[in-house]
Protein backbone atom coordinates (compact mmCIF):
# COMPACT_ATOMS: atom_id res chain seq x y z
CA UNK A 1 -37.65 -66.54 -45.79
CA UNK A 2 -35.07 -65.16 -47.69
CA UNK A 3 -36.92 -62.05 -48.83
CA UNK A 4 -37.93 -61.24 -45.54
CA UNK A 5 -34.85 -61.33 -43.87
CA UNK A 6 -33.67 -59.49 -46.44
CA UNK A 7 -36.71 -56.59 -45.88
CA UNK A 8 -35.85 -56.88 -42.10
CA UNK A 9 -32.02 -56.17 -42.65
CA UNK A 10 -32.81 -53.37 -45.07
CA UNK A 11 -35.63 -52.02 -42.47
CA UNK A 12 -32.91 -51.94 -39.89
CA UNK A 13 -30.13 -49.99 -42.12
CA UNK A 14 -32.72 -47.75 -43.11
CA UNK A 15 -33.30 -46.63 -38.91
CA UNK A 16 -29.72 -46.69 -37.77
CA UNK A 17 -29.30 -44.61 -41.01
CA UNK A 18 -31.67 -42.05 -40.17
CA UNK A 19 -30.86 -42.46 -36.27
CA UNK A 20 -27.12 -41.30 -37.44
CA UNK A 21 -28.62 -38.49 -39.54
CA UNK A 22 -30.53 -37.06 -36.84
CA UNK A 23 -27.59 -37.37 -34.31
CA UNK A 24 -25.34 -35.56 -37.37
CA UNK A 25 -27.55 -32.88 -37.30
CA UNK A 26 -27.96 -32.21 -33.71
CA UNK A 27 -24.37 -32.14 -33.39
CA UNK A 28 -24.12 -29.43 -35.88
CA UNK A 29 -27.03 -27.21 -34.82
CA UNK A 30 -25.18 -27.48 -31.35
CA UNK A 31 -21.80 -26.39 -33.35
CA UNK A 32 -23.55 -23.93 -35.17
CA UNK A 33 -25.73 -22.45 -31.99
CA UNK A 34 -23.91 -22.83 -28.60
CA UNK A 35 -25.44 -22.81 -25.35
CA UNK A 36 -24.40 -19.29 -23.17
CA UNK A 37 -26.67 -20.65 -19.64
CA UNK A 38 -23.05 -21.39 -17.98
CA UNK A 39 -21.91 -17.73 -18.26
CA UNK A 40 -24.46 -16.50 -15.57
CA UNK A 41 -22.69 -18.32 -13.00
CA UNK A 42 -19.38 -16.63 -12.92
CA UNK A 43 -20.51 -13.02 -13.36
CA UNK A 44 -23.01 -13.92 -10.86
CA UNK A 45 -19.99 -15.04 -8.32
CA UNK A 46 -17.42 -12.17 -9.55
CA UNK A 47 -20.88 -9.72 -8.50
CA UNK A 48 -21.31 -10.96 -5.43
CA UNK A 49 -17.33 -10.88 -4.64
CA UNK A 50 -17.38 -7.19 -5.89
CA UNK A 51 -19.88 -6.60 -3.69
CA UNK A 52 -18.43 -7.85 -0.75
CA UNK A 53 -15.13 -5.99 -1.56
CA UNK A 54 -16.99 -3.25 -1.61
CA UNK A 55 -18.57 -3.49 1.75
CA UNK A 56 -15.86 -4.68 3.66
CA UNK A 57 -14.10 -1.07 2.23
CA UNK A 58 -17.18 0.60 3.10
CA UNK A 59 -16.73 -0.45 6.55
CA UNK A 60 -12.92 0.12 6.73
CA UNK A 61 -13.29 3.62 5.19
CA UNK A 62 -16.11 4.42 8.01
CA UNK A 63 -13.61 4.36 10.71
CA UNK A 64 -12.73 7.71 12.16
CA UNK A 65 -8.98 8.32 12.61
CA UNK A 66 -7.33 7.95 15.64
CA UNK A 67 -6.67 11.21 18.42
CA UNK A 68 -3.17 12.51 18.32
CA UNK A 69 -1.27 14.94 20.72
CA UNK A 70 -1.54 18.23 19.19
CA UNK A 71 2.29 18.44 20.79
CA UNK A 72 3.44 15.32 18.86
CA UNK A 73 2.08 16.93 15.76
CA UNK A 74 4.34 20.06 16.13
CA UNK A 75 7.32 17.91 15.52
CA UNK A 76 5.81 15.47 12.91
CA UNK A 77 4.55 18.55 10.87
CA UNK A 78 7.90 20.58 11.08
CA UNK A 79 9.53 17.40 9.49
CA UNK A 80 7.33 18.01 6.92
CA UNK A 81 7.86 21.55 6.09
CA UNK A 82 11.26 21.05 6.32
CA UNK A 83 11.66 17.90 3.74
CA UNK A 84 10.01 20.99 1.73
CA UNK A 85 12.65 23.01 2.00
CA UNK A 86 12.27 25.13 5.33
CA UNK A 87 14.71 25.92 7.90
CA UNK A 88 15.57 23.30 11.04
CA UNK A 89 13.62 24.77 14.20
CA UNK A 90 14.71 24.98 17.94
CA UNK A 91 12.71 22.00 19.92
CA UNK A 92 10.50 24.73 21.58
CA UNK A 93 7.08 25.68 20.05
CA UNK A 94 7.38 29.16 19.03
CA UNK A 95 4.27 30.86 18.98
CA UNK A 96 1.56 29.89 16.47
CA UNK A 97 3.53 26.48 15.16
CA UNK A 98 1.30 24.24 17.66
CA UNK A 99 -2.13 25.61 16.02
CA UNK A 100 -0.59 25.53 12.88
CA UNK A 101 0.43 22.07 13.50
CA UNK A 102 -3.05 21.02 14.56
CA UNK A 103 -4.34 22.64 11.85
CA UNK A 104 -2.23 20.53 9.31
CA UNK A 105 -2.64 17.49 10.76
CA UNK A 106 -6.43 17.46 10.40
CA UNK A 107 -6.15 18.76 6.95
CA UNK A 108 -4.15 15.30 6.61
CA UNK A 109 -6.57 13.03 8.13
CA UNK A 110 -8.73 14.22 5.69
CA UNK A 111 -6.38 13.63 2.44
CA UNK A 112 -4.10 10.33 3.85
CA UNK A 113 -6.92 8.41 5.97
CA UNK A 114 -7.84 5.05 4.20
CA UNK A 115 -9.86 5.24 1.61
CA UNK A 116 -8.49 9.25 1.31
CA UNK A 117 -10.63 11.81 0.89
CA UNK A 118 -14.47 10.83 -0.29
CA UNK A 119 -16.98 13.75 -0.22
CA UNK A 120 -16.50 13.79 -3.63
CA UNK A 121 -16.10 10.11 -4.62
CA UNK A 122 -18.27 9.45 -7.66
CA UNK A 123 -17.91 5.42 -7.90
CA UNK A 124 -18.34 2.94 -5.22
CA UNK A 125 -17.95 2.35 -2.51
CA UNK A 126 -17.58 5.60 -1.83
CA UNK A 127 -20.32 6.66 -3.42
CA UNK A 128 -22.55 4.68 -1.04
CA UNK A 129 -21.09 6.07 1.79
CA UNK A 130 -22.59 8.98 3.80
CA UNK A 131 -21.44 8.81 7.31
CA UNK A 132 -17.52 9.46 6.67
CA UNK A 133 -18.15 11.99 3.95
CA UNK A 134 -20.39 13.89 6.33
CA UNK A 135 -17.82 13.88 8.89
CA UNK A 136 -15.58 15.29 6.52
CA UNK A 137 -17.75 18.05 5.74
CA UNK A 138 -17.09 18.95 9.91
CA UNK A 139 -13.80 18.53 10.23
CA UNK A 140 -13.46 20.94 6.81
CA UNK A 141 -15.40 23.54 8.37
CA UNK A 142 -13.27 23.58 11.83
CA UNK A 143 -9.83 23.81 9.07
CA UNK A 144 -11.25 26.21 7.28
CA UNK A 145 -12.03 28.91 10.44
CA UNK A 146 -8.45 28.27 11.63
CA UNK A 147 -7.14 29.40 8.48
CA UNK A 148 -9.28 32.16 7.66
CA UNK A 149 -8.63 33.81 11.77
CA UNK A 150 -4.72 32.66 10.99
CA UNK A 151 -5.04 34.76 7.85
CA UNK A 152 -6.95 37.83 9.40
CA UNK A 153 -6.40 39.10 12.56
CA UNK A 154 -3.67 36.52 13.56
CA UNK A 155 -1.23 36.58 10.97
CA UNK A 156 -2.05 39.81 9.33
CA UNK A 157 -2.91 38.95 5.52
CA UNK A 158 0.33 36.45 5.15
CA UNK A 159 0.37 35.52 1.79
CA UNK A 160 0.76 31.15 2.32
CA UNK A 161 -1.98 31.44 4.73
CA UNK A 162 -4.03 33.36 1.83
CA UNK A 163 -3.29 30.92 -0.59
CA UNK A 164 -4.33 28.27 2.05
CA UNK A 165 -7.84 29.90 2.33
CA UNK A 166 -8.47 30.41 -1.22
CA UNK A 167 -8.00 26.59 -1.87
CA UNK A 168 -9.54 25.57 1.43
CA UNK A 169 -13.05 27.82 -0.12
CA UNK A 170 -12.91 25.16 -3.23
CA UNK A 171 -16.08 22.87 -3.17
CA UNK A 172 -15.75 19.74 -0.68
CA UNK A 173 -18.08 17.67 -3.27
CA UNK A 174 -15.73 19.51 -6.52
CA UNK A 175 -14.46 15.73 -8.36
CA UNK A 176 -14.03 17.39 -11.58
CA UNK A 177 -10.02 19.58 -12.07
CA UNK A 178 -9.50 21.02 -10.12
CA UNK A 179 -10.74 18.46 -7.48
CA UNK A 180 -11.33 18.83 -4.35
CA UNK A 181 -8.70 17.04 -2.58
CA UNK A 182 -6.42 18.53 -5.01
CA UNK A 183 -6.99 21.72 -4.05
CA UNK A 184 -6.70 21.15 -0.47
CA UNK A 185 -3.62 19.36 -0.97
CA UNK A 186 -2.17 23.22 -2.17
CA UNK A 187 -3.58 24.45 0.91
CA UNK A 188 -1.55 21.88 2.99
CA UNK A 189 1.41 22.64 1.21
CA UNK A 190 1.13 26.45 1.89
CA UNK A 191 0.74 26.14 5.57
CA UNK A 192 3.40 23.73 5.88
CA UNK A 193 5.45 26.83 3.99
CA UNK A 194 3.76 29.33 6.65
CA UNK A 195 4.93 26.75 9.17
CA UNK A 196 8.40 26.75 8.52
CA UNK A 197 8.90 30.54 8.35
CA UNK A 198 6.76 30.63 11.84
CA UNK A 199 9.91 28.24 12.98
CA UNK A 200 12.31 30.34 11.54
CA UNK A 201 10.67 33.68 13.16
CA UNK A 202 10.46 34.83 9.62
CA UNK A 203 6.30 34.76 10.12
CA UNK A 204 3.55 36.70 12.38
CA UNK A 205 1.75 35.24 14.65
CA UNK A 206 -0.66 37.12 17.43
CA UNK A 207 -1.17 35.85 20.48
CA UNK A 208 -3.48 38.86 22.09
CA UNK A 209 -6.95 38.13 23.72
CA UNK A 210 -8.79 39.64 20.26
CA UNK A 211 -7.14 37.61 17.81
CA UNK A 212 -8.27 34.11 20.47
CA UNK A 213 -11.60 35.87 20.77
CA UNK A 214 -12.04 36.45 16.75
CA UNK A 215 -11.30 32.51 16.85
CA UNK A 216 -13.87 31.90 19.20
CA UNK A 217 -16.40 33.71 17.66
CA UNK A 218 -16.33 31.71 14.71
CA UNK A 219 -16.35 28.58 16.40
CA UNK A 220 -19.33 29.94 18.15
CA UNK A 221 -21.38 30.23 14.99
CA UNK A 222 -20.53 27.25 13.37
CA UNK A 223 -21.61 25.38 17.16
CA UNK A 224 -24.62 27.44 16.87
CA UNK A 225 -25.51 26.29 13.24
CA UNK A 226 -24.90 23.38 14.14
CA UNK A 227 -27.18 23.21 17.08
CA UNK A 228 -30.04 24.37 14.87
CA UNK A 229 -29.49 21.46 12.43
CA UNK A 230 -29.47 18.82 14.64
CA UNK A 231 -32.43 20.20 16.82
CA UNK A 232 -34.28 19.92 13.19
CA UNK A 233 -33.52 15.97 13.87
CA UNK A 234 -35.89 15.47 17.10
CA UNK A 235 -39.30 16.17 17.83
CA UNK A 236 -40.54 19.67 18.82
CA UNK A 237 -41.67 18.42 22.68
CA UNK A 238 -37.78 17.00 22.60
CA UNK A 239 -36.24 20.88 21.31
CA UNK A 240 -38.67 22.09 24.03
CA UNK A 241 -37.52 20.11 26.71
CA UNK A 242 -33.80 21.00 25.61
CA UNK A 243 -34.24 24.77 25.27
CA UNK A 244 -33.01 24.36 21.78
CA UNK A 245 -34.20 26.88 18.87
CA UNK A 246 -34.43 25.55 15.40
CA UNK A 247 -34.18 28.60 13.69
CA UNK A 248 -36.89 30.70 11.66
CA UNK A 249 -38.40 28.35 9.50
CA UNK A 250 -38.47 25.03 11.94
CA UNK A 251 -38.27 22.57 9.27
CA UNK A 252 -37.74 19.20 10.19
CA UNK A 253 -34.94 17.22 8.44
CA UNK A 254 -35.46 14.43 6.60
CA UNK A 255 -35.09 10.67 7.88
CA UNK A 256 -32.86 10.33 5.53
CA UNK A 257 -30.37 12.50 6.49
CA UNK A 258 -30.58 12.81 10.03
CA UNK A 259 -27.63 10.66 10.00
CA UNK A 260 -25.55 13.17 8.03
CA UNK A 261 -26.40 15.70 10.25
CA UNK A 262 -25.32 13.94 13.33
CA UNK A 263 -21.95 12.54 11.71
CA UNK A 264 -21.13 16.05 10.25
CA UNK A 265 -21.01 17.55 14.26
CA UNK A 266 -19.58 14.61 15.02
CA UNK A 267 -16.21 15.71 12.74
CA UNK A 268 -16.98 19.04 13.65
CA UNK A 269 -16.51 18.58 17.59
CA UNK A 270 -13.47 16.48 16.98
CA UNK A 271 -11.39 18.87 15.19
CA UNK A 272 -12.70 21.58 17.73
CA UNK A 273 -11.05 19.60 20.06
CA UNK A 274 -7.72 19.39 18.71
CA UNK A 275 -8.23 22.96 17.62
CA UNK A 276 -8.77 24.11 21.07
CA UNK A 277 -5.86 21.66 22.93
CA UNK A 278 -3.92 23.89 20.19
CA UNK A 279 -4.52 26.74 21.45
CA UNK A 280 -4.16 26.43 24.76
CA UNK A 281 -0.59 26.38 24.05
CA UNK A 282 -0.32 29.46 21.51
CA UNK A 283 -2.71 31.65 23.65
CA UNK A 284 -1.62 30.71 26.78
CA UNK A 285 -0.79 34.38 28.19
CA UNK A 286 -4.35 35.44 27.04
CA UNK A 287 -6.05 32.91 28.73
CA UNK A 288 -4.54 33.29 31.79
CA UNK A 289 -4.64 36.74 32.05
CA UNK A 290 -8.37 36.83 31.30
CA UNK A 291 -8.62 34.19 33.86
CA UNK A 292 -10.71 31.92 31.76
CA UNK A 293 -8.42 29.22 32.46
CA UNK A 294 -10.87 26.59 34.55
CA UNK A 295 -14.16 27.57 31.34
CA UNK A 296 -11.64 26.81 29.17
CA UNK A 297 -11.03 23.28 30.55
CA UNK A 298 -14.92 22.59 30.83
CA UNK A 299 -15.16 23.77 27.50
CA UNK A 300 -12.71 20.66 26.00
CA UNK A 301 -13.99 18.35 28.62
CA UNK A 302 -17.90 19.27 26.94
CA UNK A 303 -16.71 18.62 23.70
CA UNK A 304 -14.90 15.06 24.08
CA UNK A 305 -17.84 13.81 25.86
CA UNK A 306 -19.83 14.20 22.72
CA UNK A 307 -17.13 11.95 20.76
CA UNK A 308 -18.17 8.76 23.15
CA UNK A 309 -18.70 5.57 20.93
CA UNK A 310 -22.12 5.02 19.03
CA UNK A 311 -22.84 1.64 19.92
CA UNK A 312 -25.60 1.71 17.46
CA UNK A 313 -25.43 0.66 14.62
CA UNK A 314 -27.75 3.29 13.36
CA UNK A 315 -28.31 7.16 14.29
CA UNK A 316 -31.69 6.61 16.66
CA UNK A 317 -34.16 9.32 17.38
CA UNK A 318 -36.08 7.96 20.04
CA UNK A 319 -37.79 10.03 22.70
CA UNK A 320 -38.61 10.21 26.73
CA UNK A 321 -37.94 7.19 28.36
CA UNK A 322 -37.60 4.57 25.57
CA UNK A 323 -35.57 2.21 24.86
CA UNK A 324 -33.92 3.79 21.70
CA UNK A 325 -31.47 6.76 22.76
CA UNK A 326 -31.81 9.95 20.93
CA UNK A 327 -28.54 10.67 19.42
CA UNK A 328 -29.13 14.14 17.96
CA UNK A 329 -30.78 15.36 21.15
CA UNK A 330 -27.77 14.40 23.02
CA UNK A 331 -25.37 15.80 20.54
CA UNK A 332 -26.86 19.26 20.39
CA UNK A 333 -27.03 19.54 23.91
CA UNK A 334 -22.70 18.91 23.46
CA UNK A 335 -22.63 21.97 21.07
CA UNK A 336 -25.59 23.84 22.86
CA UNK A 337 -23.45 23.51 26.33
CA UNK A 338 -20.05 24.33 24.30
CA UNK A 339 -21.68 27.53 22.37
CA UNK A 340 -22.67 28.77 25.77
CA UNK A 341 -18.80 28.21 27.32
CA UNK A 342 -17.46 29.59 24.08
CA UNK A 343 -19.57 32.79 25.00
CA UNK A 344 -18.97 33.56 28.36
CA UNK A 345 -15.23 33.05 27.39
CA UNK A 346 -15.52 35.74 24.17
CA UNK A 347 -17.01 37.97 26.78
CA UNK A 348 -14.32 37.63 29.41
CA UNK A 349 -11.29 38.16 26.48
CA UNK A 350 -12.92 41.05 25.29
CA UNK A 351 -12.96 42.82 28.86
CA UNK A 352 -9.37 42.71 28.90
C-alpha cells in the first residue's frame, strides 16, 4: 500500500512537473516571439480618419469663391498697393484702377482661396481633385488676357505690367522652383505696383474703342476655343442641333474629362464676368459712344446665366428629352451666344 502510494505521489510530481515545464516554455517563446495582430487595428482606424480628412478638404476646397463688386475691389486692392509702399489715392477710380482691381482680385482668389492654389498640388487631397484645378485653369486664362491687352495696346509696354505677364506665362501645373503659385504671386505684386502709380497718375492707361476692342478680341478666341472643347463633350446630332463646330479634327473627349472641360469654362465665364463689370467702368466713353451700351448688358447677363448652380452631383451628358440634363450642351451654347455678342460689339468699336 505503501509503495503504491508512494508510485502515485511520484506519478503526480512527475505531471505537474512537466505541466510547469511546458507552461515555462510557452511563456518564453511568447517573450521571445510577440504577437504584432493588434497593430492592424490602429493604422487601420488612423487610415480611415486620414481618409476622411481628406475628403471632407476635398469637398471644402471644391467650393468656388464667392462674387465680389468689382467697385469694392478698387478700394480693397489700393490698400494693398499702398501697405506696399504706393501713394494714398483720391476716392474716385481713375482710369484703368477698376480693371486693374478686378484683375488682382481674381489673381487672389486663385492664390488665398482655401486650400490655395492646387493645379499643381502633387499630394492629396489635392491631387485627387479635378474640378477646382480645372476651374483654375479658366480663371488663369481670363488673368492672363487682361494683362497681356493691359501690357500692349493699353498701357503701352509698362514695365510692372511686363513683369506681370512674364510670370503669369509660367506653367499653371509648374510645382517644382519656381512654382507656380510662386510665380504668380510676383505677378500680383507687380500689378499691385502698376496699380498704385495708375492712382498716383504716374501710369498709362487707354481708354479708346481699339484698346476695348483688342480686349474683346481675345476674349473672343478664348470663348471660341472654348466652345469647340465643350461641343467635343456631346454627341454629334446634339452639336448639330446647336449649330456648334468642333473644329477640324472632331474628336470626341474622353468621359473622363468631360468634367474638366465643363469646370474649366465654368472659371473661365466667371472671371469674364468680373472682367467685363470692370470695364464697363474704365471704357465707359467708348462704349457709349459706339452705342454698344444695351449688347454690352446682354453680353454680362449671357454670361452669369451660365454660372447657375449644378445641382448634380456629377457633369451629365444626356440628350433630347431625358431625364439627365446635358451640361456641356448648355454651357457652350453660354459661350457660343457670348462669342457672337462679343463680335457684333468688336465690329461696332472698330467703326468708330
Amino acid at each position: 500500500m505503501i509503495g503504491w502510494k508512494s508510485s502515485l505521489s511520484t506519478s503526480s510530481q512527475g505531471r505537474l512537473m512537466a505541466l510547469f515545464r511546458k507552461r515555462e516554455r510557452h511563456q518564453r517563446n511568447v517573450l521571445e516571439s510577440p504577437q504584432y495582430g493588434w497593430i492592424w487595428k490602429p493604422l487601420v482606424a488612423l487610415l480611415v480618419i486620414y481618409l476622411v480628412v481628406c475628403v471632407a478638404l476635398g469637398v471644402w476646397w471644391s467650393q468656388r469663391p464667392d462674387d465680389f463688386n468689382v467697385d469694392d475691389a478698387v478700394g480693397v486692392q489700393r490698400g494693398a498697393a499702398q501697405s506696399s509702399g504706393a501713394e494714398a489715392a483720391s476716392d474716385a477710380p481713375r482710369p484703368g484702377e477698376t480693371v486693374t482691381a478686378t484683375t488682382l482680385t481674381l489673381l487672389g482668389s486663385l492664390l488665398d482661396k482655401p486650400g490655395g492654389y492646387l493645379r499643381n498640388d502633387i499630394a492629396p487631397p489635392g491631387l485627387w481633385l479635378d474640378n477646382m484645378p480645372s476651374w483654375e485653369h479658366g480663371v488663369l486664362g481670363q488673368v492672363r488676357a487682361m494683362s497681356a491687352t493691359l501690357n500692349d495696346p493699353i498701357a503701352s509696354d509698362d514695365d510692372d505690367v511686363q513683369q506681370a505677364v512674364d510670370a503669369l506665362s509660367t506653367r499653371s501645373d509648374a510645382w517644382r522652383f519656381p512654382s507656380a503659385e510662386g510665380r504668380y504671386q510676383e505677378a500680383r505684386e507687380a500689378l499691385r505696383d502698376y496699380l498704385g502709380r495708375l492712382s498716383g497718375q504716374q501710369a498709362d492707361f487707354s481708354q479708346d474703342a481699339p484698346a476695348l476692342a483688342a480686349w474683346l478680341g481675345r476674349v473672343q478666341t478664348r470663348l471660341d476655343q472654348q466652345t469647340q472643347r465643350l461641343a467635343a463633350s456631346v454627341g454629334s446630332s446634339e452639336r448639330r442641333s446647336a449649330d456648334i463646330e468642333t473644329g477640324e479634327d472632331g474628336e470626341s473627349t474622353p468621359w473622363w474629362r468631360v468634367d474638366n472641360v465643363f469646370f474649366e469654362a465654368r472659371g473661365n465665364t466667371w472671371a469674364l464676368v468680373h472682367l467685363l463689370k470692370a470695364a464697363k467702368r474704365d471704357f465707359a466713353p467708348a462704349i457709349e459712344e459706339a452705342g454698344v451700351g444695351k449688347a454690352y448688358d446682354r453680353l454680362i447677363d449671357e454670361l452669369e446665366a451660365s454660372q447657375a448652380r449644378v445641382w448634380s452631383p456629377v457633369v451629365l451628358n444626356g440628350s433630347g428629352f431625358g431625364i439627365f440634363a446635358n451640361h456641356s450642351l448648355m454651357m457652350a451654347n453660354y459661350t457660343l451666344r457670348a462669342s457672337q455678342l462679343i463680335q457684333g460689339i468688336r465690329s461696332d468699336l472698330g467703326s468708330q
